[in-house]
Protein backbone atom coordinates (compact mmCIF):
# COMPACT_ATOMS: atom_id res chain seq x y z
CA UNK A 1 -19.78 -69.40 -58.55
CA UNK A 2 -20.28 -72.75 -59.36
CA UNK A 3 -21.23 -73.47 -63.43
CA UNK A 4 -25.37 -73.70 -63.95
CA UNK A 5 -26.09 -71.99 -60.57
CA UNK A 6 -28.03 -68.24 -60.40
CA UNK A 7 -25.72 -65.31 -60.13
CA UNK A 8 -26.02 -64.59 -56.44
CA UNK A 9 -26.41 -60.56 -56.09
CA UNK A 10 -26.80 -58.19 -52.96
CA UNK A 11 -28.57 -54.96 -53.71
CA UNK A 12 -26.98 -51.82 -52.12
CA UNK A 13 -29.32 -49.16 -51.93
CA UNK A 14 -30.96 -46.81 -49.53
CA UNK A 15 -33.71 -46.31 -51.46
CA UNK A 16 -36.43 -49.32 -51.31
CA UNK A 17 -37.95 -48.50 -53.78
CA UNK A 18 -34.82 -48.42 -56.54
CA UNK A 19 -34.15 -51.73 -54.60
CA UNK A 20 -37.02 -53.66 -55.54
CA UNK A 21 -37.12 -52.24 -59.62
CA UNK A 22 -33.43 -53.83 -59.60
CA UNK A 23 -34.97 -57.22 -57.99
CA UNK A 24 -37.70 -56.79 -60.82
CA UNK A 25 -35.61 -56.49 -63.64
CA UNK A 26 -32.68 -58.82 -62.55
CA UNK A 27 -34.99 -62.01 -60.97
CA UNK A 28 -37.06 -61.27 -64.13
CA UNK A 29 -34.01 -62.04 -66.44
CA UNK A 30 -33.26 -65.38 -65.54
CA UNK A 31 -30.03 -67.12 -63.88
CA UNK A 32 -30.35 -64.62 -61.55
CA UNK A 33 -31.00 -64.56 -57.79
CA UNK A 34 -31.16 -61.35 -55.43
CA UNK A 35 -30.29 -62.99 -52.39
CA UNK A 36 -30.29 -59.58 -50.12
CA UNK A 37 -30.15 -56.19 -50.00
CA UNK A 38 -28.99 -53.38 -47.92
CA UNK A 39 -29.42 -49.93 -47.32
CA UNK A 40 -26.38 -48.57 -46.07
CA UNK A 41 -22.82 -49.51 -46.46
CA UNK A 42 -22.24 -50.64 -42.73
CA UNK A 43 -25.49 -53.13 -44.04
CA UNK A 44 -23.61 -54.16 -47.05
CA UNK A 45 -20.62 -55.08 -45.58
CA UNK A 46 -22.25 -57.18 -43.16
CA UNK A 47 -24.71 -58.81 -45.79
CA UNK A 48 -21.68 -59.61 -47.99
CA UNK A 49 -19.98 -60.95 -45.04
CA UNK A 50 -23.11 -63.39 -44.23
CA UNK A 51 -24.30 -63.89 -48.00
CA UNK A 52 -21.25 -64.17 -50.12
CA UNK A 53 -23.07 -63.15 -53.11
CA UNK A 54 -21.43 -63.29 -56.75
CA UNK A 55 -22.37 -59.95 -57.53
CA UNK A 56 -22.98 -56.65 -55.33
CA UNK A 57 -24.64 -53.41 -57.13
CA UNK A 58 -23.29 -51.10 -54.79
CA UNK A 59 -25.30 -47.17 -54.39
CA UNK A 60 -22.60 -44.71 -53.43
CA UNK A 61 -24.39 -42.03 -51.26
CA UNK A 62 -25.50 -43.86 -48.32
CA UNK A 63 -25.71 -43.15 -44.91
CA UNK A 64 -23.77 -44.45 -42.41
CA UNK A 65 -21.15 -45.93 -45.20
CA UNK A 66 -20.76 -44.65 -48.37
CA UNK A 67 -20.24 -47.17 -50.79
CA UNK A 68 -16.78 -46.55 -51.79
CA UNK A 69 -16.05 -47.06 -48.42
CA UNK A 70 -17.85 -50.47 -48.41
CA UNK A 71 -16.12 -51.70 -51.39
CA UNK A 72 -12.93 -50.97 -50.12
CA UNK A 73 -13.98 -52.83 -46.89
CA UNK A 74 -15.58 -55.84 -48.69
CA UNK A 75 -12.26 -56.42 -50.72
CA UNK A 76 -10.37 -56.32 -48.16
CA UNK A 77 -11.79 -59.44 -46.82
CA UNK A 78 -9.49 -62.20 -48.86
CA UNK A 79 -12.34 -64.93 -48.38
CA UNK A 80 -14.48 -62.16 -50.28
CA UNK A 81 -15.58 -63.56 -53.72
CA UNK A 82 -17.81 -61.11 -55.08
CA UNK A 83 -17.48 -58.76 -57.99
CA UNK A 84 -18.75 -55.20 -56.83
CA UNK A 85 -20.74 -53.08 -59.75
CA UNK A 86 -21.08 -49.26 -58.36
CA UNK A 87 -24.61 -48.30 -59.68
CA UNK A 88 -24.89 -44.68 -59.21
CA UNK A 89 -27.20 -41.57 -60.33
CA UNK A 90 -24.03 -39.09 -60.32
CA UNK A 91 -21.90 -39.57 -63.36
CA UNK A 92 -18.70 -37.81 -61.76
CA UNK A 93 -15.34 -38.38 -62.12
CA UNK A 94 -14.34 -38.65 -58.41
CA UNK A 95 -16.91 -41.56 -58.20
CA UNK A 96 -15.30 -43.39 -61.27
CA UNK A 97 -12.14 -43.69 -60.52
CA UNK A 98 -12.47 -44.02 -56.58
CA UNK A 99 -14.82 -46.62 -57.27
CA UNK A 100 -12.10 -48.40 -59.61
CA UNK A 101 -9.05 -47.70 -57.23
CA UNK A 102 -11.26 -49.16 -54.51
CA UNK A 103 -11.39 -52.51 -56.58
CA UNK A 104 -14.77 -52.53 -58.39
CA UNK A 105 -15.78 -54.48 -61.50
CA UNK A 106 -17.62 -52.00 -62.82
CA UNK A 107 -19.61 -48.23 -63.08
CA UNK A 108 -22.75 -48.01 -64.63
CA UNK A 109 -25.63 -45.13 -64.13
CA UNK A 110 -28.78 -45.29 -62.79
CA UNK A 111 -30.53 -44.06 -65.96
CA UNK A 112 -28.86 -47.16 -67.95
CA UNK A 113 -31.35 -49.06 -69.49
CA UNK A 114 -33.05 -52.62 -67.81
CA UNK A 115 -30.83 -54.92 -70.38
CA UNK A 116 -27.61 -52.68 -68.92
CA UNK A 117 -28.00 -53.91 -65.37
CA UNK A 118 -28.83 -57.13 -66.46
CA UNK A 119 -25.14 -57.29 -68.73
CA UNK A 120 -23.67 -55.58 -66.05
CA UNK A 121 -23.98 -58.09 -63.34
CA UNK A 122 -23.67 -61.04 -66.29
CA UNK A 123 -20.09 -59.16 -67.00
CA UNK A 124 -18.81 -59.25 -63.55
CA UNK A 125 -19.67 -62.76 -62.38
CA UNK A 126 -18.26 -63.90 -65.54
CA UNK A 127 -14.94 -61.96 -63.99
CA UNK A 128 -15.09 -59.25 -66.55
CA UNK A 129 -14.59 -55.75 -65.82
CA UNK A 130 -17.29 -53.67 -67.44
CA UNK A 131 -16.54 -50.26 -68.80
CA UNK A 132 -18.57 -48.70 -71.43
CA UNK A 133 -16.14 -47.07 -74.03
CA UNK A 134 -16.90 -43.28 -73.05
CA UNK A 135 -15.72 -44.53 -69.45
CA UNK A 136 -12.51 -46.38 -70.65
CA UNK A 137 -11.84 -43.05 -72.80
CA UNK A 138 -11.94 -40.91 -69.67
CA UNK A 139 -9.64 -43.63 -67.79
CA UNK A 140 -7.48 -43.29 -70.70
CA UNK A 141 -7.54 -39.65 -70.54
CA UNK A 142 -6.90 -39.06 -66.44
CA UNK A 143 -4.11 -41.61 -66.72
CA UNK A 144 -2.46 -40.19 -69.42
CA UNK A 145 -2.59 -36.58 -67.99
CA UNK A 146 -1.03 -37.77 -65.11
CA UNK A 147 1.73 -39.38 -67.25
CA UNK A 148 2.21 -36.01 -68.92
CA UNK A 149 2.47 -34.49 -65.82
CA UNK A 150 4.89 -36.76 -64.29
CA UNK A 151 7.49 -36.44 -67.32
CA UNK A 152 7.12 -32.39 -67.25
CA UNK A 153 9.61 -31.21 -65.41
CA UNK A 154 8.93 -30.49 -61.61
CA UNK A 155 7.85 -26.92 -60.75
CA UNK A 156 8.16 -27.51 -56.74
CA UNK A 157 4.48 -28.00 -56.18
CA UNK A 158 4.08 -31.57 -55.40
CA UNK A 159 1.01 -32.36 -57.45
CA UNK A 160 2.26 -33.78 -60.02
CA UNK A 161 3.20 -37.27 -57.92
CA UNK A 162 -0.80 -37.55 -56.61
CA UNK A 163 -2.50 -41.03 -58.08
CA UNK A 164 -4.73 -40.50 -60.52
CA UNK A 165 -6.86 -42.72 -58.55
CA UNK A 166 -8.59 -39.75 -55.93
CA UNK A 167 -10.12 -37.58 -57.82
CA UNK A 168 -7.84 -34.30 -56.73
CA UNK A 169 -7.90 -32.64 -59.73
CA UNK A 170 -4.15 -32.20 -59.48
CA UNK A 171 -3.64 -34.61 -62.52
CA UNK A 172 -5.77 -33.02 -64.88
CA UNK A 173 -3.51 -29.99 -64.48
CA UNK A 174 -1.71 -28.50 -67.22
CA UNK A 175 2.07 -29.44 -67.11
CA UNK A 176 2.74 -26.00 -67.93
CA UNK A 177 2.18 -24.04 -64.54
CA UNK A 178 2.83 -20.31 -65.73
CA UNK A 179 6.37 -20.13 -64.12
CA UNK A 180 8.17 -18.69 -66.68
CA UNK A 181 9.63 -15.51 -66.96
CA UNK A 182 7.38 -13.00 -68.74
CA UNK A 183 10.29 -12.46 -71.36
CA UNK A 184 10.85 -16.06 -72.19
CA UNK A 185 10.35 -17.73 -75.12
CA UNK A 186 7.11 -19.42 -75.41
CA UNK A 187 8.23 -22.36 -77.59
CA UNK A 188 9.67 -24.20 -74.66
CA UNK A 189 6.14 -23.86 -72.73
CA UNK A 190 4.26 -26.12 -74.95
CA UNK A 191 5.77 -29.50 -75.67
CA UNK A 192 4.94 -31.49 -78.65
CA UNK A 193 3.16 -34.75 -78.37
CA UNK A 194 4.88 -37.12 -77.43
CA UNK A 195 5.26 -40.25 -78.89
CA UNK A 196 4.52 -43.36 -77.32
CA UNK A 197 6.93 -45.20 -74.96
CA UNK A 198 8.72 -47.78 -75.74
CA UNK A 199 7.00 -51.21 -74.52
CA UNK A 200 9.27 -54.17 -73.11
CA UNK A 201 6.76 -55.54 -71.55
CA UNK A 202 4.07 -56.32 -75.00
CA UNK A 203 7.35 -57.93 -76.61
CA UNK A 204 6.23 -60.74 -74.49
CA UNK A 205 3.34 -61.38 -76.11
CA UNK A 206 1.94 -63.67 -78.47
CA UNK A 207 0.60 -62.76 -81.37
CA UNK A 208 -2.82 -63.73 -80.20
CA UNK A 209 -2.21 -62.19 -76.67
CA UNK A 210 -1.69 -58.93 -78.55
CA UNK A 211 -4.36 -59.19 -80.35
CA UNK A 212 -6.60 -59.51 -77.24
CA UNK A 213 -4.93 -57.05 -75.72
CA UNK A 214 -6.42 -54.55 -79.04
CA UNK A 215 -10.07 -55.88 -77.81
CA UNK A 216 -9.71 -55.17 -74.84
CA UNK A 217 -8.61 -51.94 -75.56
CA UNK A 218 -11.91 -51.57 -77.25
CA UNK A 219 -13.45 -52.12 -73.77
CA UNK A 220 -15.01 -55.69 -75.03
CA UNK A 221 -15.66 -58.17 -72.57
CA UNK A 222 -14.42 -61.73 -73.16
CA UNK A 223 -18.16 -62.46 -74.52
CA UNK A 224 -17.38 -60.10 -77.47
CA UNK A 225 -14.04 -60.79 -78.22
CA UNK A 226 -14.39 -64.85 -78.32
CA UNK A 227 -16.84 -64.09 -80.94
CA UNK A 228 -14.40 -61.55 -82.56
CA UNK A 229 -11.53 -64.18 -82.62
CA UNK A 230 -14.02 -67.45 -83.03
CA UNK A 231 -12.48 -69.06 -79.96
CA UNK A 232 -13.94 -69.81 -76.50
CA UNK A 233 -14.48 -67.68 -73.73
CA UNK A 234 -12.23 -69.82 -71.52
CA UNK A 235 -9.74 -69.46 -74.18
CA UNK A 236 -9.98 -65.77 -73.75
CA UNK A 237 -10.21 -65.66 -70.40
CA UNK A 238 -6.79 -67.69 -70.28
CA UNK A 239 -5.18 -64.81 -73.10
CA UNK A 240 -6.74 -62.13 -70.60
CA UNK A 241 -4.75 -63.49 -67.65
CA UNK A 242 -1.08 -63.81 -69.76
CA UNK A 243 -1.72 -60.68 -70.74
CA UNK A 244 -1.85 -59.06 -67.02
CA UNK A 245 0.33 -61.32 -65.82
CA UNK A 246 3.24 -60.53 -68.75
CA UNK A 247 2.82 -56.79 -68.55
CA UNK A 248 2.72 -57.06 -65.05
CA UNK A 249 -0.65 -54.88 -64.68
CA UNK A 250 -3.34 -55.54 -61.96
CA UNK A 251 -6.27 -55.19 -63.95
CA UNK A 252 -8.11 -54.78 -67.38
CA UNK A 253 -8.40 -51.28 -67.07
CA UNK A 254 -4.69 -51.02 -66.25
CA UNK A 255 -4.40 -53.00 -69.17
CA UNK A 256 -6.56 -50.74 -71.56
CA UNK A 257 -4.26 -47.95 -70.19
CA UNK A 258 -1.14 -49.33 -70.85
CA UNK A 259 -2.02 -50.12 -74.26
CA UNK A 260 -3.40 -46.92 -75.22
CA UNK A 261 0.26 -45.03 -73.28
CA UNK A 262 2.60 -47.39 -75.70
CA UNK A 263 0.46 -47.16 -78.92
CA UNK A 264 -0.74 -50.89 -78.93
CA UNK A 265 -4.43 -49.94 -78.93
């Protein structure tokens, strides 16, 4: 996106009419442009193709396509540029984090507020990933259960290795899977907390880098934590990218993860 222009966004929807109350509120925001829409994801995919928006608020129910589908298509592309938001009326789990394993910058509901959408496409251009702190907590949360059940011992049914990314339900599963004998002791069956592993990885970080690394932790975007820190957002931004880069995580929210797993939140 080059600096001063509009945020370029393609509207995914296949309802018209939720399509033109997002071209309302976004166009009426300033330094933003909705430069096409589509209502289907075999539509989107093609529009991004053609348009190489900035921004895409991507439905998820859609004929033809859904749109997880279509993200996963439209980052697949290496010339494609744009940051994909998943605007959805469903708030369910499955959508979250297939819409995050898929590659997308963000989730946000339908029923979020006008100012919301207009943040949320703001966030992405800008390269942020936007979570709101309830969805970072259940990101937190899946991931960790599938850490617990990856270090319980295995019980021969396979689960336990699925990715947390796919919505199976097998990660949320207890590690405890009622094999025990009857007769056995039931102090065993429930381990204690366990403490948080070690971190190699965070000893590589600067003082400052660890200290973004807390924000971001927070869920802030780079907006909020330059004026947390009193430094730039380019200054951030750069932080941001050591961070990933030293802890040798793909994204933000992999980073928010790993910091809440080794106690550096």
């Amino acid at each position: 996106m080059t600096r001063g222009a509009p945020v370029r966004v393609l509207l995914v929807d296949d309802h018209s009419v939720m399509r033109a109350g997002f071209r309302t509120i976004l166009e009426s925001a300033g330094g933003i442009e909705v430069v096409g829409e589509a209502a289907t994801g075999v539509e989107a995919v093609a529009a991004a193709s053609a348009l190489h928006p900035d921004v895409i608020c991507m439905d998820v129910q859609m004929p033809d396509m859904d749109g997880i589908a279509a993200t996963r298509k439209i980052l697949a592309d290496p010339d494609a540029g744009a940051a994909i938001v998943v605007v959805t009326t469903f708030d369910r789990d499955d959508y979250l984090f297939e819409a995050l394993s898929s590659g997308a910058s963000g989730f946000l509901l339908k029923n979020a507020g006008p100012e919301e959408l207009v943040s949320a496409v703001r966030v992405a251009a800008a390269g942020d990933a936007l979570l709101a702190p309830e969805v970072t907590r259940r990101v937190i949360e899946r991931f960790a259960r599938a850490d617990a059940d990856a270090a319980a011992p295995a019980h021969g049914t396979g689960a336990v290795g699925a990715s947390p990314a796919h919505g199976t339900g097998a990660v949320g599963a207890s590690p405890a899977h009622g094999t025990q004998a009857s007769g056995a002791s039931p102090g065993p069956a429930r381990a204690a907390p366990a403490e948080p592993a070690p971190a190699p990885e965070a000893e590589l970080l600067t003082e400052r880098e660890a200290e973004v690394l807390r924000l971001l932790a927070q869920a802030l975007s780079n907006a909020e934590i330059a004026a947390r820190l009193y430094i730039g957002e380019a200054t951030v931004k750069t932080h941001v990218s050591n961070v990933l880069l030293k802890l040798g995580v793909r994204d933000r929210v992999a980073a928010v993860v790993y910091a809440h797993r080794h106690g550096l939140a």
